[in-house]
Protein backbone atom coordinates (compact mmCIF):
# COMPACT_ATOMS: atom_id res chain seq x y z
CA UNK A 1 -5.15 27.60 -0.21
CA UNK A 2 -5.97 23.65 -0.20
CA UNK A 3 -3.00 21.85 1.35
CA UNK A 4 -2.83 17.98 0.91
CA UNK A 5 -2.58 15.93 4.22
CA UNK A 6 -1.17 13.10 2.47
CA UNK A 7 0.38 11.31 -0.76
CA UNK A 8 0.06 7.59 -1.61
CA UNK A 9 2.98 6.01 0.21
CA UNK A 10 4.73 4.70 -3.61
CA UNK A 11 5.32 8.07 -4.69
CA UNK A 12 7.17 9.02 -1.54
CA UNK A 13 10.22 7.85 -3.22
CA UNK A 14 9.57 9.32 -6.81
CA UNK A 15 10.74 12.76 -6.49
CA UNK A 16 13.46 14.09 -4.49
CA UNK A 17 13.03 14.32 -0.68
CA UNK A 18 10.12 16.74 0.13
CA UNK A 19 9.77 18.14 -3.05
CA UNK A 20 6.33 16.50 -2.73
CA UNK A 21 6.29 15.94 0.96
CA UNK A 22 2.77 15.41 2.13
CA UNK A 23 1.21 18.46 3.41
CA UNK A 24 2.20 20.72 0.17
CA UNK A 25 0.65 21.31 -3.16
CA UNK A 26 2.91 18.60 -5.42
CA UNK A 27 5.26 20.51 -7.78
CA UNK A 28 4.07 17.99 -10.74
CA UNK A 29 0.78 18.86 -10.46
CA UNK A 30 0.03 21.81 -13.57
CA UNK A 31 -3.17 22.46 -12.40
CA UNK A 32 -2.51 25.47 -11.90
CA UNK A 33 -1.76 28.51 -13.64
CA UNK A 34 0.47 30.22 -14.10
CA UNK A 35 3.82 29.35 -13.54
CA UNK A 36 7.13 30.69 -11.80
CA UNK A 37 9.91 31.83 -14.08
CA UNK A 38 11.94 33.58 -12.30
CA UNK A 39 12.72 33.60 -8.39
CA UNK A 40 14.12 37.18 -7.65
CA UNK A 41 11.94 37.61 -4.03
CA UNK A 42 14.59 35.99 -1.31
CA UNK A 43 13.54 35.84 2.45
CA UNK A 44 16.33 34.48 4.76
CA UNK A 45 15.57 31.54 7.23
CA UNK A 46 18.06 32.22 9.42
CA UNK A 47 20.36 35.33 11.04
CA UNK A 48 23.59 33.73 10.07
CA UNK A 49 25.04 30.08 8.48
CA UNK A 50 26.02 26.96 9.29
CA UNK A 51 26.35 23.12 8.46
CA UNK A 52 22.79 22.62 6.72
CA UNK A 53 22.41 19.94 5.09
CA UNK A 54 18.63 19.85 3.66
CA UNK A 55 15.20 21.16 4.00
CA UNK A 56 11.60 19.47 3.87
CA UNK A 57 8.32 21.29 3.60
CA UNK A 58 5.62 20.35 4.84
CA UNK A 59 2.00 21.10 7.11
CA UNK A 60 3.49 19.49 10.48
CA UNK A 61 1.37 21.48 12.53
CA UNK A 62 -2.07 20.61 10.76
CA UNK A 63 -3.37 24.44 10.56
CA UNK A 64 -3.29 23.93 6.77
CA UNK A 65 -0.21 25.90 6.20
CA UNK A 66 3.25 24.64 4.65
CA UNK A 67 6.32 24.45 6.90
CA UNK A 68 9.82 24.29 6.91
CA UNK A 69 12.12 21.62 8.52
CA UNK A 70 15.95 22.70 8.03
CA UNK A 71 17.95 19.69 8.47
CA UNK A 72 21.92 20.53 9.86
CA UNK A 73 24.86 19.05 10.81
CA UNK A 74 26.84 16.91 8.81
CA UNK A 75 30.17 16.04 10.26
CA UNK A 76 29.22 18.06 13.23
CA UNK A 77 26.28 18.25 15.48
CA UNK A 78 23.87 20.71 15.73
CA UNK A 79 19.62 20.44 16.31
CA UNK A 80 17.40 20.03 13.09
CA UNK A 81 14.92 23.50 13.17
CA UNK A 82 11.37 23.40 12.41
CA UNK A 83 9.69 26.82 11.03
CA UNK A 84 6.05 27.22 11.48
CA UNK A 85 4.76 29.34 7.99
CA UNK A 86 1.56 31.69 8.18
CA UNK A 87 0.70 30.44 4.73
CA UNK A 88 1.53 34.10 3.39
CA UNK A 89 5.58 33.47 3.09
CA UNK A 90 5.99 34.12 6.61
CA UNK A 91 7.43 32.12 9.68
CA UNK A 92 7.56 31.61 13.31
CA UNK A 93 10.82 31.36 14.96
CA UNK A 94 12.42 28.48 14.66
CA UNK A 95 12.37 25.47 17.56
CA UNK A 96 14.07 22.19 17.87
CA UNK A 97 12.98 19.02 15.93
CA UNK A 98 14.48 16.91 19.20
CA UNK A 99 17.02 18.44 21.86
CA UNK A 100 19.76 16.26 21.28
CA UNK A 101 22.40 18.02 18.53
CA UNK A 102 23.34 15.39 15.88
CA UNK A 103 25.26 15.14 12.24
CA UNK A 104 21.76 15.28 9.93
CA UNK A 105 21.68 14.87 6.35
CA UNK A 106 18.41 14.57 5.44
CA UNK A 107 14.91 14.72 7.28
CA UNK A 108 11.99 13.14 5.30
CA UNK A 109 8.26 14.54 6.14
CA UNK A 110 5.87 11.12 6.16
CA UNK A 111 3.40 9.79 8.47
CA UNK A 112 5.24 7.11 9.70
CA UNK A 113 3.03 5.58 12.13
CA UNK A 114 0.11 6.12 10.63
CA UNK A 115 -1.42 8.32 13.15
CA UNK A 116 -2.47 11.35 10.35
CA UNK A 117 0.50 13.41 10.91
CA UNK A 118 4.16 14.45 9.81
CA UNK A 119 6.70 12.50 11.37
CA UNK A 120 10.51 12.98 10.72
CA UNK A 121 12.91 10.46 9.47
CA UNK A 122 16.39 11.25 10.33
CA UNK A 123 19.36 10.44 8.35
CA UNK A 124 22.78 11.04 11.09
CA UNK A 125 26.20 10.70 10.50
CA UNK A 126 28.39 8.32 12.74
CA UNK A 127 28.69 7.54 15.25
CA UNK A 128 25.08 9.19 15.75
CA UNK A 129 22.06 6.52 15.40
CA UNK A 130 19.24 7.88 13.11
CA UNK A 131 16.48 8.49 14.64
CA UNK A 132 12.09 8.77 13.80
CA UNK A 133 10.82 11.61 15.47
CA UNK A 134 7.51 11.14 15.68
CA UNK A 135 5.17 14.21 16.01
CA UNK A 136 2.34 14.74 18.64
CA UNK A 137 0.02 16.31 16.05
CA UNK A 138 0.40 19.72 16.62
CA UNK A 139 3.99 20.02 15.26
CA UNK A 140 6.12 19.02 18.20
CA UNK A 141 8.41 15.93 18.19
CA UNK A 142 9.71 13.43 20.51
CA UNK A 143 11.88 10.49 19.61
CA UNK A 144 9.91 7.50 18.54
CA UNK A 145 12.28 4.80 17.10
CA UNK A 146 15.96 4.56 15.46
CA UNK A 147 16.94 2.20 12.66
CA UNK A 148 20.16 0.75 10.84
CA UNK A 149 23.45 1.49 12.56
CA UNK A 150 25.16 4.21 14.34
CA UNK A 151 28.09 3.28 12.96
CA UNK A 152 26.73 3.55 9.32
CA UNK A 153 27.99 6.80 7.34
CA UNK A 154 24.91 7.35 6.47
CA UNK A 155 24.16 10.63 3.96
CA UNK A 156 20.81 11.02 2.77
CA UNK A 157 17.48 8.38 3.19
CA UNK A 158 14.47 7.75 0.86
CA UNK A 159 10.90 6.14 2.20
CA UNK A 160 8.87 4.42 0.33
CA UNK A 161 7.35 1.10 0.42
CA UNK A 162 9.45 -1.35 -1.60
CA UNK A 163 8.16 -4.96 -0.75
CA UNK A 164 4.53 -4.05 -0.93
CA UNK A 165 3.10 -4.53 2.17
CA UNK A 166 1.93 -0.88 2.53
CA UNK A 167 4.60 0.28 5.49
CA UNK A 168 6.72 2.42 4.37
CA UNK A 169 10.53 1.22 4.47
CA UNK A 170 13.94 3.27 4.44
CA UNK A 171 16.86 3.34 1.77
CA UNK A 172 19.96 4.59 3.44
CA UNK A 173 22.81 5.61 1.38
CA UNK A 174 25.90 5.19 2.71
CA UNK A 175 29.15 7.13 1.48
CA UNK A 176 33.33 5.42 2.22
CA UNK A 177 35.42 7.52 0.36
CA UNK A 178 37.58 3.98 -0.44
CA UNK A 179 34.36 2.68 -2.10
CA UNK A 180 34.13 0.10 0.35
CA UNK A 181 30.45 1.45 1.62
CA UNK A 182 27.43 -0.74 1.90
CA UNK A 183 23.46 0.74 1.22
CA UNK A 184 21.02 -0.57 3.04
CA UNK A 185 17.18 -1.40 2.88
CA UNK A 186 15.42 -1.43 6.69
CA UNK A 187 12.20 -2.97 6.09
CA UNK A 188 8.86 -0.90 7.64
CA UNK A 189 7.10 -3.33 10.53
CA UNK A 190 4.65 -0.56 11.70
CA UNK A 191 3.61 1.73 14.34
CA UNK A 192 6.37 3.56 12.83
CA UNK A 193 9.22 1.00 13.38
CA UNK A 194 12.09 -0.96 11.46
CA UNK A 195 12.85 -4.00 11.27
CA UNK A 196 16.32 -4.24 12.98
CA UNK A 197 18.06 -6.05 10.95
CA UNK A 198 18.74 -4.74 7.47
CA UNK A 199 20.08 -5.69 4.06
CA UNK A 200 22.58 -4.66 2.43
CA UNK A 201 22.02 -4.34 -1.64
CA UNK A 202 24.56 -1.96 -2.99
CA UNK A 203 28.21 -1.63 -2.50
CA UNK A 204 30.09 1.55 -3.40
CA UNK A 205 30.14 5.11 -2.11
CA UNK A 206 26.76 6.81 -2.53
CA UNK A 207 25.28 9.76 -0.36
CA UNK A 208 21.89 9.40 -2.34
CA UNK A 209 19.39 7.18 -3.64
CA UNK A 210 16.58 7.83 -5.71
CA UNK A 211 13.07 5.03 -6.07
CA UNK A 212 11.22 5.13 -9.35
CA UNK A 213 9.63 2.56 -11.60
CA UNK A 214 12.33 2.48 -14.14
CA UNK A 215 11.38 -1.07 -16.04
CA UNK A 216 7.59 -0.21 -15.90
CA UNK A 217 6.51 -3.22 -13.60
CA UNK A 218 4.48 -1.44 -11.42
CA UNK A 219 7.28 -1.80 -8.20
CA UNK A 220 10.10 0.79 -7.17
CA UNK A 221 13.37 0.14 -8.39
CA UNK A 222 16.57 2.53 -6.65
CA UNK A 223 19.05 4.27 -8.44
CA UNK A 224 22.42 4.29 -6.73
CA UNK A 225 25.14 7.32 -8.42
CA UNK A 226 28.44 6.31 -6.89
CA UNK A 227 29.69 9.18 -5.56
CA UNK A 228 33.17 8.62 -5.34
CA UNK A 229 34.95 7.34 -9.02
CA UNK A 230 32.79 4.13 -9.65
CA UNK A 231 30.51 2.72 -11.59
CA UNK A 232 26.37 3.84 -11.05
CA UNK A 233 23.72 1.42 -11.18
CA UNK A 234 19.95 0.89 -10.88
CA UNK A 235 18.98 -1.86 -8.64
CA UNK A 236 15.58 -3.76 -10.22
CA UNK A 237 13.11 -4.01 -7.72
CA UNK A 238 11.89 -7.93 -7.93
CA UNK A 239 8.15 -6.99 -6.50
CA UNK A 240 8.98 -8.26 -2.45
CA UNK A 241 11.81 -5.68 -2.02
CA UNK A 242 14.78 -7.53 -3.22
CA UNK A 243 17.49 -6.48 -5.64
CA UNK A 244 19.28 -8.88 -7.40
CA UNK A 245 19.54 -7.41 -10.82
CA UNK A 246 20.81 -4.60 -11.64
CA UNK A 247 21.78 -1.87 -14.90
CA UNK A 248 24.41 0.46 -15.15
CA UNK A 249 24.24 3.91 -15.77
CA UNK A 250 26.87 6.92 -16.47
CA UNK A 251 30.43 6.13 -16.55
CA UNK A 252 32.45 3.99 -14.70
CA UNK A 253 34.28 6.45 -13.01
CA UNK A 254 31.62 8.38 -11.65
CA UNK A 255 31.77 11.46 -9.02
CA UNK A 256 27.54 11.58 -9.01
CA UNK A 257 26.27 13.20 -5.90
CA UNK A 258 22.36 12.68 -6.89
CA UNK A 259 20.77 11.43 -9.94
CA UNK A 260 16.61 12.33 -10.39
CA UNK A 261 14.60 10.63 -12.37
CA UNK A 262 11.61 11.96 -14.90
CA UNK A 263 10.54 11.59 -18.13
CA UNK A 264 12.46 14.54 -19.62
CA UNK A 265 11.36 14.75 -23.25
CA UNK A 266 7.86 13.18 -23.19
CA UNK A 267 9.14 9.49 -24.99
CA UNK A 268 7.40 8.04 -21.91
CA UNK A 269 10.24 6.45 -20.87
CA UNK A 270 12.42 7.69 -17.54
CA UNK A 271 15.86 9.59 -17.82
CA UNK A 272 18.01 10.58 -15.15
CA UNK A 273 19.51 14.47 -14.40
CA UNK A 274 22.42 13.77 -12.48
CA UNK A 275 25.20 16.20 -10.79
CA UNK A 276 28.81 15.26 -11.16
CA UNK A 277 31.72 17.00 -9.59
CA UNK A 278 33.77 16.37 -12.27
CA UNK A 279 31.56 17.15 -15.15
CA UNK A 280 28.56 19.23 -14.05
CA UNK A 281 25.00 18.50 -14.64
CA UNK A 282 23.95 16.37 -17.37
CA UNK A 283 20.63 14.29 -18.71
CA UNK A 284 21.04 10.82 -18.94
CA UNK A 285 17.77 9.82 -21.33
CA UNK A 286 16.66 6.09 -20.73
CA UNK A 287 16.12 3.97 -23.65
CA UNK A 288 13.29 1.48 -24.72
CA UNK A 289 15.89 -0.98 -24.02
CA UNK A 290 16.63 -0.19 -20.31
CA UNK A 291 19.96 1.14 -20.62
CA UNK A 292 20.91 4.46 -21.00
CA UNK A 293 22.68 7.24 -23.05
CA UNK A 294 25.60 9.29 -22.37
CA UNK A 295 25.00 12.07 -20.12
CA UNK A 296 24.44 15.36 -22.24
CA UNK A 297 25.80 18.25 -20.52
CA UNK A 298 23.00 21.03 -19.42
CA UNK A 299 25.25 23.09 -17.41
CA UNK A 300 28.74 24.50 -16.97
CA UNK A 301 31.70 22.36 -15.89
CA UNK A 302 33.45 24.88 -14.51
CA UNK A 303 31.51 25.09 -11.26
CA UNK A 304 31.32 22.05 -8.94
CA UNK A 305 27.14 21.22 -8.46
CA UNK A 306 26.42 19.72 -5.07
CA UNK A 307 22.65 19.63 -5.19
CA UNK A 308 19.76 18.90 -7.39
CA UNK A 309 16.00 18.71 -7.43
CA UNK A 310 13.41 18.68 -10.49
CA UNK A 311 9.77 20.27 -10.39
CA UNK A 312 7.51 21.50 -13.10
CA UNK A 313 8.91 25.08 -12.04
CA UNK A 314 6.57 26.82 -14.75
CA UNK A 315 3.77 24.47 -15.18
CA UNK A 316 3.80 23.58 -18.21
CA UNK A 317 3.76 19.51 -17.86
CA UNK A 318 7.53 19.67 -18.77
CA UNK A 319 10.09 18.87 -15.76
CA UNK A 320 12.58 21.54 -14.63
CA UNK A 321 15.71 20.87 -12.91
CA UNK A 322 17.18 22.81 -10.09
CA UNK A 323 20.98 22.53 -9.40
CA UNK A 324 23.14 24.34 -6.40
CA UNK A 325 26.52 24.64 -6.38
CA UNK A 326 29.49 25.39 -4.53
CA UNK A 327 30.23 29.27 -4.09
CA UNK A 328 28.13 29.68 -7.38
CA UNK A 329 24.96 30.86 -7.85
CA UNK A 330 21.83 28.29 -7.72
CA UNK A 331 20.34 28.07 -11.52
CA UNK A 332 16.65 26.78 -12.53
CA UNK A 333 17.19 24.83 -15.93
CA UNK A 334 13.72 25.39 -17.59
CA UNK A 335 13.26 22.46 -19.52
CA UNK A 336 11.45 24.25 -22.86
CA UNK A 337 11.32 21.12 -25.35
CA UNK A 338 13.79 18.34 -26.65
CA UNK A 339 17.34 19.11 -25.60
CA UNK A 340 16.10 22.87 -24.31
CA UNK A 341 17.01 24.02 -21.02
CA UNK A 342 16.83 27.47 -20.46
CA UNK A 343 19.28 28.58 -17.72
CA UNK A 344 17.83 31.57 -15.08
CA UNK A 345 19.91 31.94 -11.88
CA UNK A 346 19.05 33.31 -8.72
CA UNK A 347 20.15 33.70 -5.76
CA UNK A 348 23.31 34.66 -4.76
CA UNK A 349 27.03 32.89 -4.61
CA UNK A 350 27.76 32.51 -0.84
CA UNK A 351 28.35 29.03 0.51
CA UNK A 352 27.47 25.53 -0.89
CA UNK A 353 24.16 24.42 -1.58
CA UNK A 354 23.26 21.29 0.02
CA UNK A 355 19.32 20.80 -0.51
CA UNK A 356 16.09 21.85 -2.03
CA UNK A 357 12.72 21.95 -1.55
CA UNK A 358 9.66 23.12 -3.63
CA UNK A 359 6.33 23.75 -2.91
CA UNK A 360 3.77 26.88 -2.75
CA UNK A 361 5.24 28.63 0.42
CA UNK A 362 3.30 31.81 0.12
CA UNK A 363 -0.35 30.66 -1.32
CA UNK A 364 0.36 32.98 -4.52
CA UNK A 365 -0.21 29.86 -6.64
CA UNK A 366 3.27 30.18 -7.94
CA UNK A 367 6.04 27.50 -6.85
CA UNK A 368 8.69 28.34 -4.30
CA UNK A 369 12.27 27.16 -3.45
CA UNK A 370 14.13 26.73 -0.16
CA UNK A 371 17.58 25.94 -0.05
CA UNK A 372 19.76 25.20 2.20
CA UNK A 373 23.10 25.73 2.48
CA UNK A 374 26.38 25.33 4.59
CA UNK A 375 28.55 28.07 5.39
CA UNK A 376 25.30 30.32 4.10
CA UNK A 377 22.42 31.02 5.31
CA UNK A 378 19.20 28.93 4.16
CA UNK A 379 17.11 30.66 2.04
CA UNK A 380 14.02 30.63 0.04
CA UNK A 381 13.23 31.92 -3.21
CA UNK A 382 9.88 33.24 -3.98
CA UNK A 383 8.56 32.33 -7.60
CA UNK A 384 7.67 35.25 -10.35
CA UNK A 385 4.28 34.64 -12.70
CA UNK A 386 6.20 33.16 -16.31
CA UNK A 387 7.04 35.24 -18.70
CA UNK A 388 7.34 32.34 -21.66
CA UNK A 389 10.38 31.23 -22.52
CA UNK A 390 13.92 33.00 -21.82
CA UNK A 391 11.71 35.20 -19.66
């Protein structure tokens, strides 16, 4: 199996965290054939559950092999876990990212410094700093740098470079249940740094943030779902990382957790799949003019969705969106032509699902998903060959 060592630094921020982490074959990529359909195959990470938050894949250990880094905590502290995989579907046991126990969110795989290898970028909780673990190369950790502030209640982080100087920089999305949060932008200065002071761009709750091109200029613009009944927006990107403009999206009132963008139906132009606790999954599609339509439901209402990614699942140069829910079971939307999406769940309904990742876990060929989950245990979901559609 050919594993990647690295992605250009822009694209960091296109997907959602680690879904094309460097180090793993990139779920967009239909290259190869064929696809995964179904994901019936389930190998637990982990004995028992707890307060995960996320998981990154990822060769951290350079023996060409993906990896897992299970990202915990939340509200209360615990280590972030890194699982060395054999390349067959198969994993070490798990050791600490760092030994200090903090409230993670999120845990991005990048070479930060430069150096050739998987870092980690931390995303903690207050009153925990977040933190850049920076790795020695052979898949162990030791804390390089922090950035933004401890007191920040920070939920998930993006890198990519947004004033194009080639350093990679870090959103940080920061949730107040009041609405009276603040996002921030810290600024990349090298060697795997930040600079310390930051700037704030968005107001309004948000626990994530999501970089893609959506004017077609070339730059990363951010889209900011307010997470707490408020009004969405994507922040336009002016070339040297500031954010004056801005475009709403969704409705006013908004309860988005995450919104991921792709180009849905093939018009060329970017939509958004977005998870509301109120309404349930939906697809925003983006007009010629910028703005963007009302959200068209692709799932159920009656379940509360807590976390979304979107891969070409069955490789057929068509997008696929994943969505995990509270106490529900996971389901794999298979996105089978304009206003299609085929429903398959897997999984089972224990817990809530806080984060995915997707990548070739197994070197089958076929694309894999790990989850994690709090009060659950993390999992991951081997992909089955497609079947066509409603397979």
């Amino acid at each position: 199996m050919t594993v990647r060592r690295a992605l250009p630094l822009a694209l960091l921020g296109a997907w959602t965290l680690a879904a094309c982490a460097p180090g793993v074959p990139d779920p967009a990529d239909a290259s190869h054939a064929p696809g995964s359909r179904s994901f019936e195959r389930a190998l637990a990470l982990e004995d028992s559950g707890a307060t995960s938050a996320n998981v990154s894949i990822g060769d951290v250990n350079a023996d060409g092999h993906p990896d897992l880094v299970l990202v915990k905590g939340r509200h209360w502290p615990l280590v972030d876990l890194v699982l060395l995989g054999d390349g067959r579907g198969s994993f070490e046991p798990a050791y600490p990212v760092g030994d200090t126990p903090d409230r993670s969110y999120s845990g991005v795989l990048v070479d930060i410094d430069g150096d050739g290898d998987l870092d980690v970028v931390v995303s903690n909780d207050d009153p925990d700093p977040k933190v850049v673990h920076l790795n020695d190369g052979r898949g162990r950790f030791s804390v390089g740098s922090t950035f933004g502030e401890a007191e920040w209640s920070t939920r998930h982080i993006r890198i990519a470079d947004l004033n194009g100087d080639a350093l990679p920089d870090v959103v940080l999305a920061n949730r107040d249940g009041r609405g009276a949060a603040v996002s921030q932008l810290c600024f990349g200065v090298g060697g795997g740094a930040f600079a310390a002071e930051c700037i704030g761009f968005a107001e309004g709750s948000a626990t994530t943030i999501s970089p893609a091109d959506f004017d077609g200029d070339g730059v990363l613009d951010l889209a900011v779902p307010h997470r707490d009944g408020g009004q969405s927006y994507i922040y336009l990107n002016d070339g040297a990382g500031g954010f004056g403009q801005r475009r709403p999206f969704g409705p006013p009132d908004a309860e988005i957790r995450s919104a991921e963008a792709a180009d849905f139906d093939g018009d060329g132009i970017l939509d958004l799949a977005v998870i509301d606790e109120r309404s349930g999954p939906a697809l925003l599609r983006g007009r010629p003019d910028g703005t963007y339509a009302s959200g068209e439901p692709i799932g159920s209402a009656a379940v509360r969705p807590y976390a979304i990614t979107v891969a070409d699942l069955d490789r057929d140069n068509r997008p696929d969106i994943v969505v995990g829910y509270v106490e529900s079971r996971p389901i794999a939307y298979f996105n089978d032509g304009p206003g299609v999406f085929t429903p398959v769940p897997f999984g089972d309904d224990e817990g809530v699902a806080y984060g995915f990742a997707v990548g070739d876990l197994d070197g089958d060929g076929l694309l894999d998903i790990a989850m994690a989950r709090s009060e659950a245990r993390n999992m991951l979901y081997f992909g089955s060959p497609a079947r066509g559609p409603g397979a």
